[in-house]
C-alpha atoms as a PDB file:
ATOM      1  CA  UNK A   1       0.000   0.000   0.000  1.00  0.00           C
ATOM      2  CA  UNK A   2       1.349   3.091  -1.008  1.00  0.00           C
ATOM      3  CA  UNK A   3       0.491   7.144   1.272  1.00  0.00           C
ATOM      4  CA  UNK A   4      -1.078   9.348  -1.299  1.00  0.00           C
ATOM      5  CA  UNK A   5       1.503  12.872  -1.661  1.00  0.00           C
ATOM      6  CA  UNK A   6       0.291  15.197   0.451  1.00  0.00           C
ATOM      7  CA  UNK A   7      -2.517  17.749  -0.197  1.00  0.00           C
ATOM      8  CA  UNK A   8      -4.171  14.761  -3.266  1.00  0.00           C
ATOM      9  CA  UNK A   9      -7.490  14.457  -2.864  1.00  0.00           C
ATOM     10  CA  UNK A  10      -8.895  11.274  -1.607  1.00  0.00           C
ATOM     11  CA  UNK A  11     -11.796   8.790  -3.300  1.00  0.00           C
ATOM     12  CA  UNK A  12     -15.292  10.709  -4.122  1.00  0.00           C
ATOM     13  CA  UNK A  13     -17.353  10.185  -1.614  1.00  0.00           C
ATOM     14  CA  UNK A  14     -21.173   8.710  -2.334  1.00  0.00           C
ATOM     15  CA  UNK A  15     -23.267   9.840  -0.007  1.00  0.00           C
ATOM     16  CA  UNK A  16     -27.031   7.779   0.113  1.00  0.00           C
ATOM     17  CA  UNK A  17     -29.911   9.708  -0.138  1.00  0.00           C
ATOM     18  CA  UNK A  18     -33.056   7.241   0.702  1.00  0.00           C
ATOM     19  CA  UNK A  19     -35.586   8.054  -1.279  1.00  0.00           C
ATOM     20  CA  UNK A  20     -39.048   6.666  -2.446  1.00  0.00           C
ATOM     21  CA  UNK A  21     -40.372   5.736  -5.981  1.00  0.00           C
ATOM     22  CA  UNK A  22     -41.931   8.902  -6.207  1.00  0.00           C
ATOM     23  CA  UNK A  23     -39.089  11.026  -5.574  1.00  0.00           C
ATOM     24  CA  UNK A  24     -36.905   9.173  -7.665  1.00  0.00           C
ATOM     25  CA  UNK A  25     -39.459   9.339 -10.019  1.00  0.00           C
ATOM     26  CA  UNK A  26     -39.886  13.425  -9.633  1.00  0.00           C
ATOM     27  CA  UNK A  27     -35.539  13.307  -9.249  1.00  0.00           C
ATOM     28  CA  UNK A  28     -35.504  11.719 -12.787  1.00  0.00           C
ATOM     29  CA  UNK A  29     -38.221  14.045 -14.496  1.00  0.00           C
ATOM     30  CA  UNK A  30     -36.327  17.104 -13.420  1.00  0.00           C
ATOM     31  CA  UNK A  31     -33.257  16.045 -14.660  1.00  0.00           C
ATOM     32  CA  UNK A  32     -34.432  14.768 -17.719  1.00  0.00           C
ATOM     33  CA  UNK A  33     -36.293  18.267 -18.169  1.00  0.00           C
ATOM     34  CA  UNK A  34     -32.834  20.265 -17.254  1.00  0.00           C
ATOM     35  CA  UNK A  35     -30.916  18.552 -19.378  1.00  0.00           C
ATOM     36  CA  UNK A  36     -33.340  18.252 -22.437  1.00  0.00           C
ATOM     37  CA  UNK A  37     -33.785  22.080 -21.979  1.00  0.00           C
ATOM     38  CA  UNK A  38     -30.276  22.791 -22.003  1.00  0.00           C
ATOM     39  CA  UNK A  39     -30.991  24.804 -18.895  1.00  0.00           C
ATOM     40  CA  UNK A  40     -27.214  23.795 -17.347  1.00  0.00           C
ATOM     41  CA  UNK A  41     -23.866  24.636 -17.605  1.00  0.00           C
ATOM     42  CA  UNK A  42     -22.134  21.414 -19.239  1.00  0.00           C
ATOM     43  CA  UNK A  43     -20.295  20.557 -16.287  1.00  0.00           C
ATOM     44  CA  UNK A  44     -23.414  20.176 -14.535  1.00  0.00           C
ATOM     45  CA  UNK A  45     -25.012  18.456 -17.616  1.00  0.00           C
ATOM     46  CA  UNK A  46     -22.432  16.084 -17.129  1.00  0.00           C
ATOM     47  CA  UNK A  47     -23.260  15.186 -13.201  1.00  0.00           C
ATOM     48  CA  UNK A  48     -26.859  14.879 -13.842  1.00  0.00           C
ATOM     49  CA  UNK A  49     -26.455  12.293 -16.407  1.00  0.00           C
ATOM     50  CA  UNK A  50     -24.441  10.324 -13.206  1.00  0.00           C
ATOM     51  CA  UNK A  51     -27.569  10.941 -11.547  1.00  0.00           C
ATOM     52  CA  UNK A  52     -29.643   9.617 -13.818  1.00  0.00           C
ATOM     53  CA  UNK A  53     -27.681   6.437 -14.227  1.00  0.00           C
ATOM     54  CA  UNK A  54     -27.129   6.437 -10.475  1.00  0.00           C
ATOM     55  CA  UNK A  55     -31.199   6.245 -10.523  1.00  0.00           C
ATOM     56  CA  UNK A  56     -31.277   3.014 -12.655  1.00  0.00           C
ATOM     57  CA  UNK A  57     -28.341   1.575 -10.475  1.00  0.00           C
ATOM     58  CA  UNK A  58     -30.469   2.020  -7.064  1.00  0.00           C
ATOM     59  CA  UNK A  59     -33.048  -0.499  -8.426  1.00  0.00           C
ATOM     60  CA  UNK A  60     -30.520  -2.762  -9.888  1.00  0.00           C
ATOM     61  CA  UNK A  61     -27.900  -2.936  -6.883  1.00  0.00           C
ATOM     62  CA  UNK A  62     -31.534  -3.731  -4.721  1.00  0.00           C
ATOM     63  CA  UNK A  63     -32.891  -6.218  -7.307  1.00  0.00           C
ATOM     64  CA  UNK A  64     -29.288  -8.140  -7.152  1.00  0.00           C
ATOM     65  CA  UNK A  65     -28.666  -7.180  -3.733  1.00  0.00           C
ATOM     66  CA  UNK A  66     -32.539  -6.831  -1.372  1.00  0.00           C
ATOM     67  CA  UNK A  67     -31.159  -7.711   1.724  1.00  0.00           C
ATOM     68  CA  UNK A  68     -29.105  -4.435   2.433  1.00  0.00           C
ATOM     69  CA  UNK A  69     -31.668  -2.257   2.036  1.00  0.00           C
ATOM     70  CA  UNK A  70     -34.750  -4.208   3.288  1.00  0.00           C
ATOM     71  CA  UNK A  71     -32.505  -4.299   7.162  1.00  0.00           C
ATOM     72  CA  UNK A  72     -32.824  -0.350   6.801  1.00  0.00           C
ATOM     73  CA  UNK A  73     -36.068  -0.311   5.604  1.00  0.00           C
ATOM     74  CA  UNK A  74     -37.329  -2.819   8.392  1.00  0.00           C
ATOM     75  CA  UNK A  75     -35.367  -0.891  11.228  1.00  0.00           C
ATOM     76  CA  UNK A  76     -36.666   2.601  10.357  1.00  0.00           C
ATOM     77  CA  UNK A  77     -40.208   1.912   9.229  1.00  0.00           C
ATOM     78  CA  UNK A  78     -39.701   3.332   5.507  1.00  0.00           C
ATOM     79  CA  UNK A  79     -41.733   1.434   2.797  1.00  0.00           C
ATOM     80  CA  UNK A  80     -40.969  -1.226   0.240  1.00  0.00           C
ATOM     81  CA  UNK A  81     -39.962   1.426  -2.091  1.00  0.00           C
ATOM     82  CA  UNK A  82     -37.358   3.262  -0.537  1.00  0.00           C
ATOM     83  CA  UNK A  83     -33.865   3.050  -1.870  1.00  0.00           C
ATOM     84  CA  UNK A  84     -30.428   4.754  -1.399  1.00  0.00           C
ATOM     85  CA  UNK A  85     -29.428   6.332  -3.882  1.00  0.00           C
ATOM     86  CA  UNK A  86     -25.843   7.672  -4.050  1.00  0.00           C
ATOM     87  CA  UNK A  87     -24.811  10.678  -5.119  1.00  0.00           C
ATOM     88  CA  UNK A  88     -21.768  12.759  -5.286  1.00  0.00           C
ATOM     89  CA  UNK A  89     -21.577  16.597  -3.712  1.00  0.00           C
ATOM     90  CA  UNK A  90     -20.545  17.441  -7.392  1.00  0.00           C
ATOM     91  CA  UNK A  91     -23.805  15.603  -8.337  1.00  0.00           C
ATOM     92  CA  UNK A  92     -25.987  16.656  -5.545  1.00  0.00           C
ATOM     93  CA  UNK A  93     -24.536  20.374  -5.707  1.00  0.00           C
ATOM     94  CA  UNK A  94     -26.280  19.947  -9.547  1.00  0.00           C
ATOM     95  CA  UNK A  95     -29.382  18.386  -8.455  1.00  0.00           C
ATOM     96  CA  UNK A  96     -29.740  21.286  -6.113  1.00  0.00           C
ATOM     97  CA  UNK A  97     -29.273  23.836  -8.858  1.00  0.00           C
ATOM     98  CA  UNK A  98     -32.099  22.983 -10.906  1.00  0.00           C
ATOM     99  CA  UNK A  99     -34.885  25.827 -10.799  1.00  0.00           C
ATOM    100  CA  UNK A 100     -37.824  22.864 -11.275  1.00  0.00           C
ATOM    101  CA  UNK A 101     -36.603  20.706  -8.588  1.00  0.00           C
ATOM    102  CA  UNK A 102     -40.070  20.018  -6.549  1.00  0.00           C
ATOM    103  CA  UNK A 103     -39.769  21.934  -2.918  1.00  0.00           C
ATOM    104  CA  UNK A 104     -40.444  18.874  -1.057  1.00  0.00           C
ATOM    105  CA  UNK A 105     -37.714  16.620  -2.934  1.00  0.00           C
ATOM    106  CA  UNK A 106     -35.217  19.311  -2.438  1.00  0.00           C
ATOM    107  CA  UNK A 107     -36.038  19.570   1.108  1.00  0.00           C
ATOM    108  CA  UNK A 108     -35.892  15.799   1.384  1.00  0.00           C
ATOM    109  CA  UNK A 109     -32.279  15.999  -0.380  1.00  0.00           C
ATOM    110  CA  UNK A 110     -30.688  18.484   2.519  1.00  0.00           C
ATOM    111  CA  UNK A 111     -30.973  21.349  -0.092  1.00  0.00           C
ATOM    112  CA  UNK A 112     -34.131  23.168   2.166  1.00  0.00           C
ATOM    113  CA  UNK A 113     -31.962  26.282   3.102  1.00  0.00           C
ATOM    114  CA  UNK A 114     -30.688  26.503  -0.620  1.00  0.00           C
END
């Protein structure tokens, strides 16, 4: 194993946001709107399409994988249909930028002060 120089950056960390079918559904919609609009600056065009994918990847990882997130679901009370999905501050930071991003989801995202 080998120290990283000092002052590198480490991994990107994926932080998961646990969200219902709705909300990924409403997530998706106002991406897909943003980025079909061209309402974003590329950069950010290029971290919502992350998030998009990242979308599709929360219902994979729990169709391969149920277990993991059924022990959350079961210890907190959420329903059936919440999942974690995992996003990026450069991705999240994006997802918070978008003017049609529903109050509620945006709120629910840690974006409510933004």
């Amino acid at each position: 194993m080998t120290a990283a120089p000092a002052g590198a950056s480490g991994p990107e960390v994926l932080v998961p946001h646990w969200l219902a079918g709705t909300d990924r559904e409403q997530l998706a919609e106002a991406v897909r709107e943003a980025l079909a609009g061209r309402m974003v600056h590329p950069l950010a065009a290029f971290h919502l399409e992350d998030v998009l994918t990242e979308l599709h990847v929360a219902a994979a990882r729990d169709a391969v994988w149920p277990a993991s997130a059924a022990r959350v679901r079961l210890a907190t009370g959420w329903g059936q249909d919440v999942l974690p999905v995992r996003l990026s501050a450069a991705e999240l930071t994006s997802v918070l930028d978008l003017p049609t991003l529903p109050a509620a989801l945006r709120a629910l995202l840690g974006g409510a002060g933004a």
